[in-house]
Structures are given as C-alpha cells and as structure tokens.
PDB file of N, CA and C in Angstrom:
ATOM      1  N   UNK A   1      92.092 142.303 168.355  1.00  0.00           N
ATOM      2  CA  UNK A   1      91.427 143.039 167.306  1.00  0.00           C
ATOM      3  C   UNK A   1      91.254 144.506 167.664  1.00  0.00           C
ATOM      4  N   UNK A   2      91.311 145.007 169.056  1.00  0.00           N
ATOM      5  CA  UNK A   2      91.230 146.298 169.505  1.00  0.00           C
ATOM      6  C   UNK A   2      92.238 147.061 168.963  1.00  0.00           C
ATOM      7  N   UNK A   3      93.267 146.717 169.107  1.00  0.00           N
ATOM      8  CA  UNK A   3      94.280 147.193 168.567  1.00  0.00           C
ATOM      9  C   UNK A   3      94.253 147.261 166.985  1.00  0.00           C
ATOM     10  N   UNK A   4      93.985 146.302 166.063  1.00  0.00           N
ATOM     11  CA  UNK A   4      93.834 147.030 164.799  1.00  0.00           C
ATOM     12  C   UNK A   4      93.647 148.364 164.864  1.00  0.00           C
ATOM     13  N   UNK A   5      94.837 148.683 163.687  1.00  0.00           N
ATOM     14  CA  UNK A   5      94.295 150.721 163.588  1.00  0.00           C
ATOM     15  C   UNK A   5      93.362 151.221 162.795  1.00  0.00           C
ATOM     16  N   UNK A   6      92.422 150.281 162.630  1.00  0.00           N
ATOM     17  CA  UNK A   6      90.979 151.579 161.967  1.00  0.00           C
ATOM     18  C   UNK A   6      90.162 151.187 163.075  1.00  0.00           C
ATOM     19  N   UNK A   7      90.479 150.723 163.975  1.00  0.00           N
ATOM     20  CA  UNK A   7      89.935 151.095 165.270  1.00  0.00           C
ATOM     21  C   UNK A   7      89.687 152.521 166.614  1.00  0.00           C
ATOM     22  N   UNK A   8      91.190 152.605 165.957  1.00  0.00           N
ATOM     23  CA  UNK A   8      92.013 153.757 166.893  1.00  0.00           C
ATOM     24  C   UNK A   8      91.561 154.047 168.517  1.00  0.00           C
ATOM     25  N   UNK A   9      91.791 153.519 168.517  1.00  0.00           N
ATOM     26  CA  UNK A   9      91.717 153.213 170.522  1.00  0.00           C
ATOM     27  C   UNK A   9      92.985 153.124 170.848  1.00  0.00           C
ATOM     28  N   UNK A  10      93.163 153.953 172.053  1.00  0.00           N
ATOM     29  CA  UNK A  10      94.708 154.114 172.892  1.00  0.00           C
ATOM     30  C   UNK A  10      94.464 152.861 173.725  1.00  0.00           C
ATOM     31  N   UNK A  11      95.431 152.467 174.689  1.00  0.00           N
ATOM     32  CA  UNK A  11      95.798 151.350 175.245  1.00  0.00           C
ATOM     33  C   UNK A  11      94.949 151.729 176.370  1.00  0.00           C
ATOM     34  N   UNK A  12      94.759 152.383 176.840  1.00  0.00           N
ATOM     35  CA  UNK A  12      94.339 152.858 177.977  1.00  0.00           C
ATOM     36  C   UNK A  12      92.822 152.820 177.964  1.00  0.00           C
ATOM     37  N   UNK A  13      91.838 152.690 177.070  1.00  0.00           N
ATOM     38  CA  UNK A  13      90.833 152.757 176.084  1.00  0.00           C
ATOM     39  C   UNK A  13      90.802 151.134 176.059  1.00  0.00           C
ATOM     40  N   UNK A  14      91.417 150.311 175.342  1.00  0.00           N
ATOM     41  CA  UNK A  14      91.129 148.724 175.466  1.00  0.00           C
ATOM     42  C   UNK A  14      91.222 148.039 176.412  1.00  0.00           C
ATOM     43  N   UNK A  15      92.309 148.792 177.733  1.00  0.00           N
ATOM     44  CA  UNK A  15      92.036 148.246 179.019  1.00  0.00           C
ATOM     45  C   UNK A  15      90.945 148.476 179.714  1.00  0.00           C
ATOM     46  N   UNK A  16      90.449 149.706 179.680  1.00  0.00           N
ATOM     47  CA  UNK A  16      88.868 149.920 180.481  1.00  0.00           C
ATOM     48  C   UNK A  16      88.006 149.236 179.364  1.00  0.00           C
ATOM     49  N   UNK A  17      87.673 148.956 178.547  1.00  0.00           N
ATOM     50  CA  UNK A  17      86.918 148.095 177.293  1.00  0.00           C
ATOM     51  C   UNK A  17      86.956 147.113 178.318  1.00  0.00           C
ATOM     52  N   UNK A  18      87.889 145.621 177.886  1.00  0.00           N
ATOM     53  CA  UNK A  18      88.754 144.676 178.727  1.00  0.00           C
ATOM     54  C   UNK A  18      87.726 144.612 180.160  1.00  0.00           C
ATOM     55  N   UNK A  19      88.141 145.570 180.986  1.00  0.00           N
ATOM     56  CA  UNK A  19      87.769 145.528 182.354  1.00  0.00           C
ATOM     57  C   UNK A  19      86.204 145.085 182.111  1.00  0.00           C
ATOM     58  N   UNK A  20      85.539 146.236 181.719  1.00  0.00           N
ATOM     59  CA  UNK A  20      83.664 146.212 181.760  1.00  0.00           C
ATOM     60  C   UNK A  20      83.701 145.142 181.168  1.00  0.00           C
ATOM     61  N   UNK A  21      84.209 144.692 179.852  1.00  0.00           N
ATOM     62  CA  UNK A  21      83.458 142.888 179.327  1.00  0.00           C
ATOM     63  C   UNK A  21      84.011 141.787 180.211  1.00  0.00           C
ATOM     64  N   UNK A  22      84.930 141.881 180.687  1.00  0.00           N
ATOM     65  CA  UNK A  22      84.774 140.845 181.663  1.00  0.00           C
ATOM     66  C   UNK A  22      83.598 140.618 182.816  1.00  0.00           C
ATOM     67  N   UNK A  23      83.564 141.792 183.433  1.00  0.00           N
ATOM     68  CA  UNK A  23      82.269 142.032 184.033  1.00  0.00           C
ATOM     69  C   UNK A  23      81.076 141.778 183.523  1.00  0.00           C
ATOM     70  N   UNK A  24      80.738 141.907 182.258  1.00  0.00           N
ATOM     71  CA  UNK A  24      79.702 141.638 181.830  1.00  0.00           C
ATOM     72  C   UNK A  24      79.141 140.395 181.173  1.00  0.00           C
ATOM     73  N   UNK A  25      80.992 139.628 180.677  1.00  0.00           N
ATOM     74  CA  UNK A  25      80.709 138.720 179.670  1.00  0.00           C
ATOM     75  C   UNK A  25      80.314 137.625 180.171  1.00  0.00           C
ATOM     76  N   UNK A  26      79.737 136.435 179.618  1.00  0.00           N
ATOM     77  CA  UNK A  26      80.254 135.085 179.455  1.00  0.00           C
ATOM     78  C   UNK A  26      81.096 134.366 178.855  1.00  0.00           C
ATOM     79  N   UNK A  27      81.837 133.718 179.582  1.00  0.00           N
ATOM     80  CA  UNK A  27      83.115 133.004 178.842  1.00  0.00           C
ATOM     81  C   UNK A  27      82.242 131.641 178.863  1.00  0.00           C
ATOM     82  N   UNK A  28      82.852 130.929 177.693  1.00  0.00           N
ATOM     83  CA  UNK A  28      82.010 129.750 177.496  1.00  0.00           C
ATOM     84  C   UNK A  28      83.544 129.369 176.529  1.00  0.00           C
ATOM     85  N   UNK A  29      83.290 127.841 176.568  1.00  0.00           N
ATOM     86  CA  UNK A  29      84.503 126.747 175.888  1.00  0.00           C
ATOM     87  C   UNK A  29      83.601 125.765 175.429  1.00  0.00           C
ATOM     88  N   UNK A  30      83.384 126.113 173.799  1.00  0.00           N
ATOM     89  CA  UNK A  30      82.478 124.968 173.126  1.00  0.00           C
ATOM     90  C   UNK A  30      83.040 123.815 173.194  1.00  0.00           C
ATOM     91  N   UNK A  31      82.383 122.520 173.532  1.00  0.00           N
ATOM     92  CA  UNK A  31      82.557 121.490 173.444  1.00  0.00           C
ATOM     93  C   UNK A  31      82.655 120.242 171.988  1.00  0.00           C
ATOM     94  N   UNK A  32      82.571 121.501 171.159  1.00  0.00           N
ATOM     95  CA  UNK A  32      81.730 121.198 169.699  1.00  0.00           C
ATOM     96  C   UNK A  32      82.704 122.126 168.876  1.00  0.00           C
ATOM     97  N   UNK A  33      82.570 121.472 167.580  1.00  0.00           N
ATOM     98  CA  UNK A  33      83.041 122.124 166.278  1.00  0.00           C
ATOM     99  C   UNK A  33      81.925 122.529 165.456  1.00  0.00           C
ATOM    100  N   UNK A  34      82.450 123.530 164.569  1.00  0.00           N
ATOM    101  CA  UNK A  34      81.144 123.820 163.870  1.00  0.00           C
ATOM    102  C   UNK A  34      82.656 123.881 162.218  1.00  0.00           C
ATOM    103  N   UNK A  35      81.833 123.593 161.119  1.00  0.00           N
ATOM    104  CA  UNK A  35      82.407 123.908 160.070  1.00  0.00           C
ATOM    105  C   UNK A  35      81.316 124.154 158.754  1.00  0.00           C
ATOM    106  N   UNK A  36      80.878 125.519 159.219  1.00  0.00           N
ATOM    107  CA  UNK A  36      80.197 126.265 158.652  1.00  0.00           C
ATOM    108  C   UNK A  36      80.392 126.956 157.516  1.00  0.00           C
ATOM    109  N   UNK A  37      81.197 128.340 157.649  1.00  0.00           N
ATOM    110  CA  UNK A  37      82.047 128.803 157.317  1.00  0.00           C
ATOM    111  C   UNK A  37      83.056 128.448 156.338  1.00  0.00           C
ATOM    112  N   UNK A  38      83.195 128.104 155.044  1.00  0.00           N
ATOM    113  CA  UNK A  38      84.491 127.538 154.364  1.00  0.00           C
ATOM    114  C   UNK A  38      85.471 128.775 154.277  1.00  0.00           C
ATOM    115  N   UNK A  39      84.997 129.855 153.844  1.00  0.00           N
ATOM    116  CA  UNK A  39      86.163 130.692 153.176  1.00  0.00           C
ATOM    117  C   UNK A  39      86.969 131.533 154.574  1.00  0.00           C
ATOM    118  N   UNK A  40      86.678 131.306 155.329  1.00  0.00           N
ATOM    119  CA  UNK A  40      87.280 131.626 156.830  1.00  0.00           C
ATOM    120  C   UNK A  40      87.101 130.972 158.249  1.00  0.00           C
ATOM    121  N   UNK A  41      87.706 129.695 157.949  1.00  0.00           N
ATOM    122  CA  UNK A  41      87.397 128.525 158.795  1.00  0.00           C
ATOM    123  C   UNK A  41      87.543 129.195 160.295  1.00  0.00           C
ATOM    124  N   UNK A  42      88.517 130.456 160.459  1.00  0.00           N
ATOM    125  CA  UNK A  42      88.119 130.955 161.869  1.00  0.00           C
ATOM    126  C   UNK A  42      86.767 131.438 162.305  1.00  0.00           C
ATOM    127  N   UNK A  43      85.951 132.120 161.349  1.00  0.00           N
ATOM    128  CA  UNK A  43      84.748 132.330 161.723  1.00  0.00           C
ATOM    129  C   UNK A  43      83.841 131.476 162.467  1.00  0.00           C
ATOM    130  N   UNK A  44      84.315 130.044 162.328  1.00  0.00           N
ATOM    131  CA  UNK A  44      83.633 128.913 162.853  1.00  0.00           C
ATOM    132  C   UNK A  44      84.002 129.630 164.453  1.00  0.00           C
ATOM    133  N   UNK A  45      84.359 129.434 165.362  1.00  0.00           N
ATOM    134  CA  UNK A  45      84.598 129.739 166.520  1.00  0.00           C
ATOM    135  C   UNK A  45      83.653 130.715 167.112  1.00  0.00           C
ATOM    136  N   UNK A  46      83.489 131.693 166.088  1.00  0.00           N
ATOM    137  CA  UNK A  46      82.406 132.833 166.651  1.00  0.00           C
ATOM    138  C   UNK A  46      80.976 132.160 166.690  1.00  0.00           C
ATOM    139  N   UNK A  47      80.565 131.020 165.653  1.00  0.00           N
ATOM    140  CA  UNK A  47      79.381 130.347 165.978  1.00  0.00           C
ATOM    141  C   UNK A  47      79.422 129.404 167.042  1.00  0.00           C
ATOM    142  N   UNK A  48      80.320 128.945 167.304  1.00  0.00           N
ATOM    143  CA  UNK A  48      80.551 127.963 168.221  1.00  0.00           C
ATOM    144  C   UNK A  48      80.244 128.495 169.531  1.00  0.00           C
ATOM    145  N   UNK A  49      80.849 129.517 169.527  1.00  0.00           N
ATOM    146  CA  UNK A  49      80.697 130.560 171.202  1.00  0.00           C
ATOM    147  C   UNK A  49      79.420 130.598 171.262  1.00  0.00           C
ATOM    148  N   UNK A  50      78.373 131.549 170.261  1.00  0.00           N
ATOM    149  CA  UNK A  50      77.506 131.982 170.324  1.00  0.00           C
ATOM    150  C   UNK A  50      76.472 130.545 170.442  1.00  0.00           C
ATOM    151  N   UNK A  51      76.745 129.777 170.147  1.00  0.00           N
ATOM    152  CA  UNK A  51      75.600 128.682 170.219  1.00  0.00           C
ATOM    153  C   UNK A  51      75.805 127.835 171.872  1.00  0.00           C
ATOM    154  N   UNK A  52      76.984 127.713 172.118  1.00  0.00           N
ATOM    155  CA  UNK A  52      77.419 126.969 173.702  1.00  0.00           C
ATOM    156  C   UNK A  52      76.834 128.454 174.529  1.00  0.00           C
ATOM    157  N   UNK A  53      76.907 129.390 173.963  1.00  0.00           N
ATOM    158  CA  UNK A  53      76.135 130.535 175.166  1.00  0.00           C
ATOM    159  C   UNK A  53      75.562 130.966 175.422  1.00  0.00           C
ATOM    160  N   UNK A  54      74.394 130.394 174.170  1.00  0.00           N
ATOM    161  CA  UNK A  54      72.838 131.122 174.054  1.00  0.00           C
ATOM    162  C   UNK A  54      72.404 132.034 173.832  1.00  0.00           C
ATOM    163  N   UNK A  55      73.433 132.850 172.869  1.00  0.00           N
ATOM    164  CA  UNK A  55      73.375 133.894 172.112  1.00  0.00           C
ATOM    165  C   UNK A  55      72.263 134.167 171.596  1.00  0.00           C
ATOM    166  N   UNK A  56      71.474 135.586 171.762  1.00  0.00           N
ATOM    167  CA  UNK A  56      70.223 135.649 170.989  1.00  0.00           C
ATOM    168  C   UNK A  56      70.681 136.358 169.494  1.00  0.00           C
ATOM    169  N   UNK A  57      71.727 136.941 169.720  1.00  0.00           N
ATOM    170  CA  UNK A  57      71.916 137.255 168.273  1.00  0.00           C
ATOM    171  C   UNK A  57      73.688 137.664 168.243  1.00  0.00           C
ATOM    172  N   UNK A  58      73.886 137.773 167.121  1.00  0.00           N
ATOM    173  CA  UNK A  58      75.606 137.819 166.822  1.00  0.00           C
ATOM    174  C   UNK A  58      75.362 139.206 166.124  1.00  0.00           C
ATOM    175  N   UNK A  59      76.650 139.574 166.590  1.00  0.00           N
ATOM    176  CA  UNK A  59      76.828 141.039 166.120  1.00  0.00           C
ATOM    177  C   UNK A  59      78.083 141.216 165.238  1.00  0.00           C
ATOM    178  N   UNK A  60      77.957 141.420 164.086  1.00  0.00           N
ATOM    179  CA  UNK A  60      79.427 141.474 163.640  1.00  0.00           C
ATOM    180  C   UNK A  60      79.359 142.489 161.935  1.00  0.00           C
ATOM    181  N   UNK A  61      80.677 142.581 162.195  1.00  0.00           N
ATOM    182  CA  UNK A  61      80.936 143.109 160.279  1.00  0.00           C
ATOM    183  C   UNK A  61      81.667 142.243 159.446  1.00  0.00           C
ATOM    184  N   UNK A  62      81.689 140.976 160.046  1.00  0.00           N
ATOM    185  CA  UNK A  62      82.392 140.260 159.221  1.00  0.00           C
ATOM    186  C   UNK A  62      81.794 140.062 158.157  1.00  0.00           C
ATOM    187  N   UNK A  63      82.077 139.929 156.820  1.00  0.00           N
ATOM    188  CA  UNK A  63      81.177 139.525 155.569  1.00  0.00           C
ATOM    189  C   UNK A  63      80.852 138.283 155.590  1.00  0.00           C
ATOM    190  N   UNK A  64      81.674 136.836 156.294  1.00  0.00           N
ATOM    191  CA  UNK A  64      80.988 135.788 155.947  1.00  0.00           C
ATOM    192  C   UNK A  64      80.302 135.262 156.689  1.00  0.00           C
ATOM    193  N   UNK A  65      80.319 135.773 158.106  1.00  0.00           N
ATOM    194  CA  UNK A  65      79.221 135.486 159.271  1.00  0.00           C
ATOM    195  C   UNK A  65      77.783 136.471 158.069  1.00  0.00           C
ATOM    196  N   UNK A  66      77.983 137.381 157.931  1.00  0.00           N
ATOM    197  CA  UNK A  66      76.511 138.639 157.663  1.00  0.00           C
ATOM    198  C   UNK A  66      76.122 137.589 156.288  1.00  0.00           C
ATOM    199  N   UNK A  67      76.825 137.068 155.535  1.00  0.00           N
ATOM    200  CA  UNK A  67      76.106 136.476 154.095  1.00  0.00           C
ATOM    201  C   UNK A  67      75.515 134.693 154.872  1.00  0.00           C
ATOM    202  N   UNK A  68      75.822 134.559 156.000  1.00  0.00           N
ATOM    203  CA  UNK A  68      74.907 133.346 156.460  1.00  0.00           C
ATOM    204  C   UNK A  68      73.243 134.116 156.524  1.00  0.00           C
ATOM    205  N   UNK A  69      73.018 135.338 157.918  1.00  0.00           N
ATOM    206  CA  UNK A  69      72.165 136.191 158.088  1.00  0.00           C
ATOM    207  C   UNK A  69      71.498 135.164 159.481  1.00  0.00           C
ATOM    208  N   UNK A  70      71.967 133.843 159.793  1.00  0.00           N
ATOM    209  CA  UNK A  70      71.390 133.458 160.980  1.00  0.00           C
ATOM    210  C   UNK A  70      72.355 132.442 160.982  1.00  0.00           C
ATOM    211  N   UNK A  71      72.001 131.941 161.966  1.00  0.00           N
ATOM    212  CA  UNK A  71      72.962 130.478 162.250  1.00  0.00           C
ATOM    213  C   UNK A  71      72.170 129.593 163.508  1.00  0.00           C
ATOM    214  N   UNK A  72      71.479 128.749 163.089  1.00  0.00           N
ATOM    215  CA  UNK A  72      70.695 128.458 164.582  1.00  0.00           C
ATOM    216  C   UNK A  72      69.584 129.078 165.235  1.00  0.00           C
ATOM    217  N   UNK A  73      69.041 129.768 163.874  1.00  0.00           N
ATOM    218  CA  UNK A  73      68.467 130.393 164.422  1.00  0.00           C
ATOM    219  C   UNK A  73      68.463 131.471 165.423  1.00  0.00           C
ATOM    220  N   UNK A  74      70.005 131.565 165.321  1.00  0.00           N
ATOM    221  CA  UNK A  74      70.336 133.068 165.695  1.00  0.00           C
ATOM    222  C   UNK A  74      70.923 133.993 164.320  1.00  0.00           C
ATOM    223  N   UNK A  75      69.748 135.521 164.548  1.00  0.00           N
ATOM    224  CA  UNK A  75      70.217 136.319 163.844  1.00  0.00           C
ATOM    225  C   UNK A  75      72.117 136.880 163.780  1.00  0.00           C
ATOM    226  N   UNK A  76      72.218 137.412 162.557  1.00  0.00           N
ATOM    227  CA  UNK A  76      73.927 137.956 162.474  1.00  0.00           C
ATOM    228  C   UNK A  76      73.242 139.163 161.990  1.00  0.00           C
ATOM    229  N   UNK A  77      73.494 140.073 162.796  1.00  0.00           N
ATOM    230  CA  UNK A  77      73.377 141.385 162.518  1.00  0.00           C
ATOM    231  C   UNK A  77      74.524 142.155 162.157  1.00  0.00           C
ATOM    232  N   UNK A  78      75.058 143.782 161.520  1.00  0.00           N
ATOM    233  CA  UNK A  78      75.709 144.237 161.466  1.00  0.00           C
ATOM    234  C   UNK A  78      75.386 145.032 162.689  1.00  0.00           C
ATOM    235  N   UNK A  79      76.934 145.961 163.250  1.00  0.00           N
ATOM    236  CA  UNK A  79      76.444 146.518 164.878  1.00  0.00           C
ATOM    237  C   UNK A  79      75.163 147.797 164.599  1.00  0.00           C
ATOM    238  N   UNK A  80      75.117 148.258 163.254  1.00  0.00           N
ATOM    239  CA  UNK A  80      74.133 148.916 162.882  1.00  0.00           C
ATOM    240  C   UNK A  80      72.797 149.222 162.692  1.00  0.00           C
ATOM    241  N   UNK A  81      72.403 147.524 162.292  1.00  0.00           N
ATOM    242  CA  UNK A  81      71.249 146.975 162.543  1.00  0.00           C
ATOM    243  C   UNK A  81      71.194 146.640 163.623  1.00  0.00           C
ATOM    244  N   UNK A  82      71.731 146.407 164.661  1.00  0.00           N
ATOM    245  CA  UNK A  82      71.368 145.658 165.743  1.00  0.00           C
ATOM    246  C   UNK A  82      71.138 147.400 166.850  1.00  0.00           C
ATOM    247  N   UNK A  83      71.889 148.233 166.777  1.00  0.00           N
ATOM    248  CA  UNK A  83      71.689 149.390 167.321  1.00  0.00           C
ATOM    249  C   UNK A  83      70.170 149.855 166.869  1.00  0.00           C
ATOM    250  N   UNK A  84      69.898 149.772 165.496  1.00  0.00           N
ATOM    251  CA  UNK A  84      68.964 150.842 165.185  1.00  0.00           C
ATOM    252  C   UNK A  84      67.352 149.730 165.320  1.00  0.00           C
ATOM    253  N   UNK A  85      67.524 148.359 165.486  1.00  0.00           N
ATOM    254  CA  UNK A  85      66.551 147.206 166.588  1.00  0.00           C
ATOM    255  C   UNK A  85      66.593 147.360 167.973  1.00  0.00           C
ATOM    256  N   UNK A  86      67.672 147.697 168.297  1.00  0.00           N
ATOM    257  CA  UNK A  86      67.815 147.374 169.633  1.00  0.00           C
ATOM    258  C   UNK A  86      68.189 148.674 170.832  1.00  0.00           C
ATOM    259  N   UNK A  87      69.079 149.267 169.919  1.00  0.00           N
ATOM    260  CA  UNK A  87      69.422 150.291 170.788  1.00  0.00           C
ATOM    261  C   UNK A  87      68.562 151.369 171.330  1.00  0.00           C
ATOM    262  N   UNK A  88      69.410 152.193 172.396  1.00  0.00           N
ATOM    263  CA  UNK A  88      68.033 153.307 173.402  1.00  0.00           C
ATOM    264  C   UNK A  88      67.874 153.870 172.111  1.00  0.00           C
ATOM    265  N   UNK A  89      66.800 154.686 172.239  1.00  0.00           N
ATOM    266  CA  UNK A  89      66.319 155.886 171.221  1.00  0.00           C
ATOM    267  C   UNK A  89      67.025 156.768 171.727  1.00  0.00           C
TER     268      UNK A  89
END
C-alpha cells in the first residue's frame, strides 16, 4: 500500500518506514476469522489482527472499518482523530 501513488513516497522512504515498524511492531497470526465487514471481506483481516493483538484502537481511512466506529470495543479512528486525541501537542 506504500507504494500506492497518492502516497508518494520514494523507495528509499518505504524501506526506512519498513525498518522502524518492524522494530516497533507486533506481528500476530489470528487464529480466528472474523466476517464483519460484507462490502470488503478483506477488511476482515484488519479486525482480526487488531483483536489477536490487543489493539487499543485501529487507525484507518478506510470507509468501511470508520462506518463500524468500534469493533470490540476497540475504537476505529481516522489518523486525524486519533492524532488530534492522541498526538504530542
């Protein structure tokens, strides 16, 4: 998805990206299906992660994760809202 171009990030740019989230991330392999989601059955996967990893909240612009607004009691924020909750001042 980095690569999509209304992203515009050089290669060189998604490899240092790449590097720090590995460092930072959790990788997790749900054991579970979720079929939440109808009109973009891939979206299921992003709940799936976030629930096997104890996600306190999901961050996204997807429209059909944001028209749930939680999932489990985890919030779906846009990265906007979640910056202007969360982020430094």
């Amino acid at each position: 998805m980095l690569r999509y171009p209304k992203f515009h990030f050089s290669e060189s740019e998604i490899l240092e990206y790449l590097t720090i989230l590995r460092e930072v991330a959790d990788i997790v392999k749900p054991d579970f299906q979720v079929a939440i989601v109808q009109d973009d059955p891939d979206d299921n996967r992003v709940l799936e992660c976030a629930l096997a990893g104890g996600a306190e909240v999901i961050v996204s612009g997807d429209r059909h994760l944001l028209d749930l607004a939680e999932f489990e009691k985890i919030p779906i924020l846009q990265p906007r809202v979640f910056l202007d909750r969360f982020g430094e001042s």
